[in-house]
C-alpha atoms as a PDB file:
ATOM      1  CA  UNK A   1      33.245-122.747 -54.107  1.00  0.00           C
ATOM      2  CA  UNK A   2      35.661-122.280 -57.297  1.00  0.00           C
ATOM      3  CA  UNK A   3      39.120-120.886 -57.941  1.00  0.00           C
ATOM      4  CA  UNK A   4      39.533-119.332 -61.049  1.00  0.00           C
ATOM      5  CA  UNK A   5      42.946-119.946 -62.464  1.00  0.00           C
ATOM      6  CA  UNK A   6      43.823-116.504 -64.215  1.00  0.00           C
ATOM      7  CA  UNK A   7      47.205-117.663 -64.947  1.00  0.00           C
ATOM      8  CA  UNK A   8      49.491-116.181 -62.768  1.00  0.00           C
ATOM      9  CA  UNK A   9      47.156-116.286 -60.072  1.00  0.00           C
ATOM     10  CA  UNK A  10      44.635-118.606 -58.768  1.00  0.00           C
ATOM     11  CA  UNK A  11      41.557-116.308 -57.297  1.00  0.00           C
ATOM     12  CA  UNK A  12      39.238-117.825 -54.862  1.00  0.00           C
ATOM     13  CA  UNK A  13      35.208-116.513 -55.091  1.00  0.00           C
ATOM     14  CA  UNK A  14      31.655-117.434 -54.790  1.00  0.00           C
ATOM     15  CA  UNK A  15      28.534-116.732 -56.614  1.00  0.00           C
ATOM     16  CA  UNK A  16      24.962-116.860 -55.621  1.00  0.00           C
ATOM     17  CA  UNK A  17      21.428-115.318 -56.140  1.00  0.00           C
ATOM     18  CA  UNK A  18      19.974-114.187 -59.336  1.00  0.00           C
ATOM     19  CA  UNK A  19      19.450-110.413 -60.671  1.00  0.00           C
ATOM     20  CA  UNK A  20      21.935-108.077 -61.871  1.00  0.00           C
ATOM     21  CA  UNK A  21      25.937-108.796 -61.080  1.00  0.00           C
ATOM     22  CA  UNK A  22      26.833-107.376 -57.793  1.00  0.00           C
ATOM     23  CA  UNK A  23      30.748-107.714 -56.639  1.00  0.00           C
ATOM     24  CA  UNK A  24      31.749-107.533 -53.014  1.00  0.00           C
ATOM     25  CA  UNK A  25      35.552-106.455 -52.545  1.00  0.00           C
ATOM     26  CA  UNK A  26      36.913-106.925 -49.296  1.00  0.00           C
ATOM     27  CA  UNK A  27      39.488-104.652 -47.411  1.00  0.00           C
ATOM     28  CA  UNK A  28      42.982-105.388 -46.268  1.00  0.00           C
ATOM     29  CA  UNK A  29      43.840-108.781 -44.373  1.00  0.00           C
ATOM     30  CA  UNK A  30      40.469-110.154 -44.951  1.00  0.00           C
ATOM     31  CA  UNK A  31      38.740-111.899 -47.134  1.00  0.00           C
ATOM     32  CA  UNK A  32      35.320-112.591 -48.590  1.00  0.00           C
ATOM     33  CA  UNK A  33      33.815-113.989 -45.493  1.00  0.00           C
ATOM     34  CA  UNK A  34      33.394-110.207 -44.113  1.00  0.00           C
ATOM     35  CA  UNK A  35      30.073-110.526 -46.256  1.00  0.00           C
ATOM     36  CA  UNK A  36      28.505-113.510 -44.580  1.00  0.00           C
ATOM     37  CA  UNK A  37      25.940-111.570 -42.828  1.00  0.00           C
ATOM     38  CA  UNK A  38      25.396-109.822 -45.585  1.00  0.00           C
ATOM     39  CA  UNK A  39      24.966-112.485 -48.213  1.00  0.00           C
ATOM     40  CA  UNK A  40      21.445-113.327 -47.727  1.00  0.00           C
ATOM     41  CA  UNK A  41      20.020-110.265 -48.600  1.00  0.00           C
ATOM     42  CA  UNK A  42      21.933-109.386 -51.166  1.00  0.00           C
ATOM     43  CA  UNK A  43      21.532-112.482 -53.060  1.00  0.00           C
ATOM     44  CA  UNK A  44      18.000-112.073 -52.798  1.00  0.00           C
ATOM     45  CA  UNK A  45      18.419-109.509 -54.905  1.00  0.00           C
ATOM     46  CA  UNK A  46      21.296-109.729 -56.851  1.00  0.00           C
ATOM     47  CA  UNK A  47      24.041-112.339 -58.329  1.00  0.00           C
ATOM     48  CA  UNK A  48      26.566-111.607 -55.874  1.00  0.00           C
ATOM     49  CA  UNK A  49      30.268-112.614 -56.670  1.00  0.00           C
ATOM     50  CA  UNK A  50      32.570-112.389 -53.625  1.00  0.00           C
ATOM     51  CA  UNK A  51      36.109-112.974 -54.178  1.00  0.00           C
ATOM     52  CA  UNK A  52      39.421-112.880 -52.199  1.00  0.00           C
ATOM     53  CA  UNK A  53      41.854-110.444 -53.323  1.00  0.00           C
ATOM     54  CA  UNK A  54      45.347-111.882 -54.732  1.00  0.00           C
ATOM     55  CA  UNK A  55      47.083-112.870 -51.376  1.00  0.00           C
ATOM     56  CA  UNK A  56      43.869-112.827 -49.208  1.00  0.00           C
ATOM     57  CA  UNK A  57      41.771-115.509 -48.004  1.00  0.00           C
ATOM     58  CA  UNK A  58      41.375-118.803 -50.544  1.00  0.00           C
ATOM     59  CA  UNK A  59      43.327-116.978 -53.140  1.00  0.00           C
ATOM     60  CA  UNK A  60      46.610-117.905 -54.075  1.00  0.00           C
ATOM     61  CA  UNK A  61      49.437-115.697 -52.336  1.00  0.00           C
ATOM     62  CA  UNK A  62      52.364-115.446 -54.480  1.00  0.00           C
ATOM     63  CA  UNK A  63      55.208-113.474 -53.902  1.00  0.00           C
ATOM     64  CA  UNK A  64      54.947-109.486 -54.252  1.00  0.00           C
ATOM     65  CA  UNK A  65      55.094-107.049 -54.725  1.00  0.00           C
ATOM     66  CA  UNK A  66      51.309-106.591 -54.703  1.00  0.00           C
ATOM     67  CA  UNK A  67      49.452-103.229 -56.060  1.00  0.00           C
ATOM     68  CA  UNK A  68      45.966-102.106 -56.055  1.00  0.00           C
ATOM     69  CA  UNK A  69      46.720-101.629 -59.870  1.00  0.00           C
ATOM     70  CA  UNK A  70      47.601-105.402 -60.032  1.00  0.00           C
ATOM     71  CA  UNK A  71      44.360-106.181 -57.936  1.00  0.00           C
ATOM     72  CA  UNK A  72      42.312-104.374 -59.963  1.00  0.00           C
ATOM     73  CA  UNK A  73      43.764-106.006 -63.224  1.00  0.00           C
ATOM     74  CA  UNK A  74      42.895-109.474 -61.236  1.00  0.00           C
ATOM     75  CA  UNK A  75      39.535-108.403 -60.724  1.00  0.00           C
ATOM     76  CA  UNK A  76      39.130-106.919 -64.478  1.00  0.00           C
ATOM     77  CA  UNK A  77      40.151-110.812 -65.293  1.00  0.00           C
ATOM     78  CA  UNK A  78      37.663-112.289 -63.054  1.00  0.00           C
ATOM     79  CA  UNK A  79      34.825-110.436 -64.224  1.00  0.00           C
ATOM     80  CA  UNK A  80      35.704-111.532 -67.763  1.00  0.00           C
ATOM     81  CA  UNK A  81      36.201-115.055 -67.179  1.00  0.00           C
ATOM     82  CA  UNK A  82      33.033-115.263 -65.801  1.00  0.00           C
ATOM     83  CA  UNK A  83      31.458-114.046 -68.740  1.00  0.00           C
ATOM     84  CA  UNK A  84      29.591-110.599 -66.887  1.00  0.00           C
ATOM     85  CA  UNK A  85      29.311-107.910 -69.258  1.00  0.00           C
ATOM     86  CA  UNK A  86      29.811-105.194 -66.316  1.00  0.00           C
ATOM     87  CA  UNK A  87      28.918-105.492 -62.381  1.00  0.00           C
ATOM     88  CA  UNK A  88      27.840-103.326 -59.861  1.00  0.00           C
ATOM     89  CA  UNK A  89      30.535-103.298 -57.334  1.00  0.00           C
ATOM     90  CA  UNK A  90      30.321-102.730 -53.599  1.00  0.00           C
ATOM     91  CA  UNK A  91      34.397-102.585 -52.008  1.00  0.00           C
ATOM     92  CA  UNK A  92      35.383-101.436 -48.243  1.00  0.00           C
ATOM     93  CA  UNK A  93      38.772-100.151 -47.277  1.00  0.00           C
ATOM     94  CA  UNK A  94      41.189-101.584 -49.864  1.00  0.00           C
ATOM     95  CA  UNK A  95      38.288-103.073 -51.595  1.00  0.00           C
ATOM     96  CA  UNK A  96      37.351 -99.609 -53.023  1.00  0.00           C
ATOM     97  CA  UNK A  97      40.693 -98.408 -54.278  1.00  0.00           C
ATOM     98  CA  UNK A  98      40.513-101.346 -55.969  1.00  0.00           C
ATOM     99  CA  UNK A  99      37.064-100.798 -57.158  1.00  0.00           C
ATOM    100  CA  UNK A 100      38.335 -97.102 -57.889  1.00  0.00           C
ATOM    101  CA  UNK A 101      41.087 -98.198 -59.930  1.00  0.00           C
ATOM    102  CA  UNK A 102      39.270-100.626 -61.894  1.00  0.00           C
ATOM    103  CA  UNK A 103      37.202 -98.378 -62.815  1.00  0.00           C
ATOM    104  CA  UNK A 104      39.608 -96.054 -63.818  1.00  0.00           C
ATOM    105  CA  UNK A 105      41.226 -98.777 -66.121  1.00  0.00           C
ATOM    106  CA  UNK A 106      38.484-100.991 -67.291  1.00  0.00           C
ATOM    107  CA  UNK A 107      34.832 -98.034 -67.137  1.00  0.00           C
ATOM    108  CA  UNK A 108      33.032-100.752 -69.561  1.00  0.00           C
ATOM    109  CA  UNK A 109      33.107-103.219 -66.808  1.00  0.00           C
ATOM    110  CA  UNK A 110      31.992-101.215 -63.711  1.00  0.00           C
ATOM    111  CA  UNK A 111      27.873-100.611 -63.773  1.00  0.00           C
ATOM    112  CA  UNK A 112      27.950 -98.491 -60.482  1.00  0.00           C
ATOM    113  CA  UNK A 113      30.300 -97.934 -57.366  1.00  0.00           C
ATOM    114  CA  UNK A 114      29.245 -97.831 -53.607  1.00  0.00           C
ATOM    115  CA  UNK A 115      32.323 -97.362 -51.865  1.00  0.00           C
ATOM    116  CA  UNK A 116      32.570 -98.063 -48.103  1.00  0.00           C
ATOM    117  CA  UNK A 117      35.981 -96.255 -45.659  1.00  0.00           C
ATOM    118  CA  UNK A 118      37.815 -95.718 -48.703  1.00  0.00           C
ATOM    119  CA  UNK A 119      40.227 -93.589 -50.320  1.00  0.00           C
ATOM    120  CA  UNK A 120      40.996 -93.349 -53.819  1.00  0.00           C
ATOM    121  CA  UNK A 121      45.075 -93.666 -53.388  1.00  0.00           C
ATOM    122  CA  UNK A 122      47.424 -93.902 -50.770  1.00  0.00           C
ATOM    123  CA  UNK A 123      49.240 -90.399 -50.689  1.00  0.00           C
ATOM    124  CA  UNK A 124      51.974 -91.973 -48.530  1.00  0.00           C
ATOM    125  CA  UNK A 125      54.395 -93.614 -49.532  1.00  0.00           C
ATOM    126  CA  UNK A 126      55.840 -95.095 -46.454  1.00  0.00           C
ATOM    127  CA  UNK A 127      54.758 -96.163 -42.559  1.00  0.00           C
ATOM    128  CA  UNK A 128      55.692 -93.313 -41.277  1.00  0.00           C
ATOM    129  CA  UNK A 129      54.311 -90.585 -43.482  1.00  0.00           C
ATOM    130  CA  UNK A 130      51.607 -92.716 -43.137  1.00  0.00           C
ATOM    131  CA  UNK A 131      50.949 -92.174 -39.132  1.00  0.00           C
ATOM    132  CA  UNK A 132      52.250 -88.441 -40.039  1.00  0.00           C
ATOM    133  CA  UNK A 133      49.267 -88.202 -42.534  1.00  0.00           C
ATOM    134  CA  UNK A 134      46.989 -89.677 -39.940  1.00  0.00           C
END
């Protein structure tokens, strides 16, 4: 399947299935191949777009620093280029902050949200108020 070169960033994804725009945001450290078992019955009903987050998967992996702000703005870019009006978005783990903060930044885009083991922002800032948190 394509890249889409975004300019700074060369964003790997996959479309398939007919229906209303559904995008599938994966979590941290993986990629869009989480949704394989998935795929089938969501393209059935849907035009699912699966893409790997900036340093993820078949995506290009530039140096950071990386943010879920600058994911989001990747994914804001994606949509566009591919000429969708405004998608129905489905993200796990990191996938919905992202779709959280996209659609906090870009509401036109964003038709609905399911969000899967999520959180809307990190509250810590490091590792170890991190584990403290936990």
């Amino acid at each position: 399947m394509p890249n889409m070169n975004l300019g700074d960033i060369e964003i790997y994804y996959e479309m398939m299935g007919q229906g209303d725009p559904l995008l599938l945001i994966h979590g941290l450290g993986s990629s869009s191949q989480d949704w394989e078992m998935q795929l089938p019955e969501l393209s059935s009903h849907f035009q699912v777009i699966s893409i790997d987050l900036r340093g993820h998967g078949r995506s290009g992996k530039p140096p950071g620093p990386y943010s879920v702000s600058l994911l989001a703005e990747d994914t804001a870019r994606l949509i566009s280029e591919l000429g969708l009006e405004s998608v129905h978005i489905l993200g796990i783990s990191l996938g919905g902050m992202v779709a959280f903060q996209l659609t906090l930044d870009h509401p036109e885009l964003v038709r609905s949200l399911v969000i899967v083991n999520s959180v809307p922002e990190l509250i810590a800032h490091n590792f170890k108020d991190r584990i403290d948190y936990w």
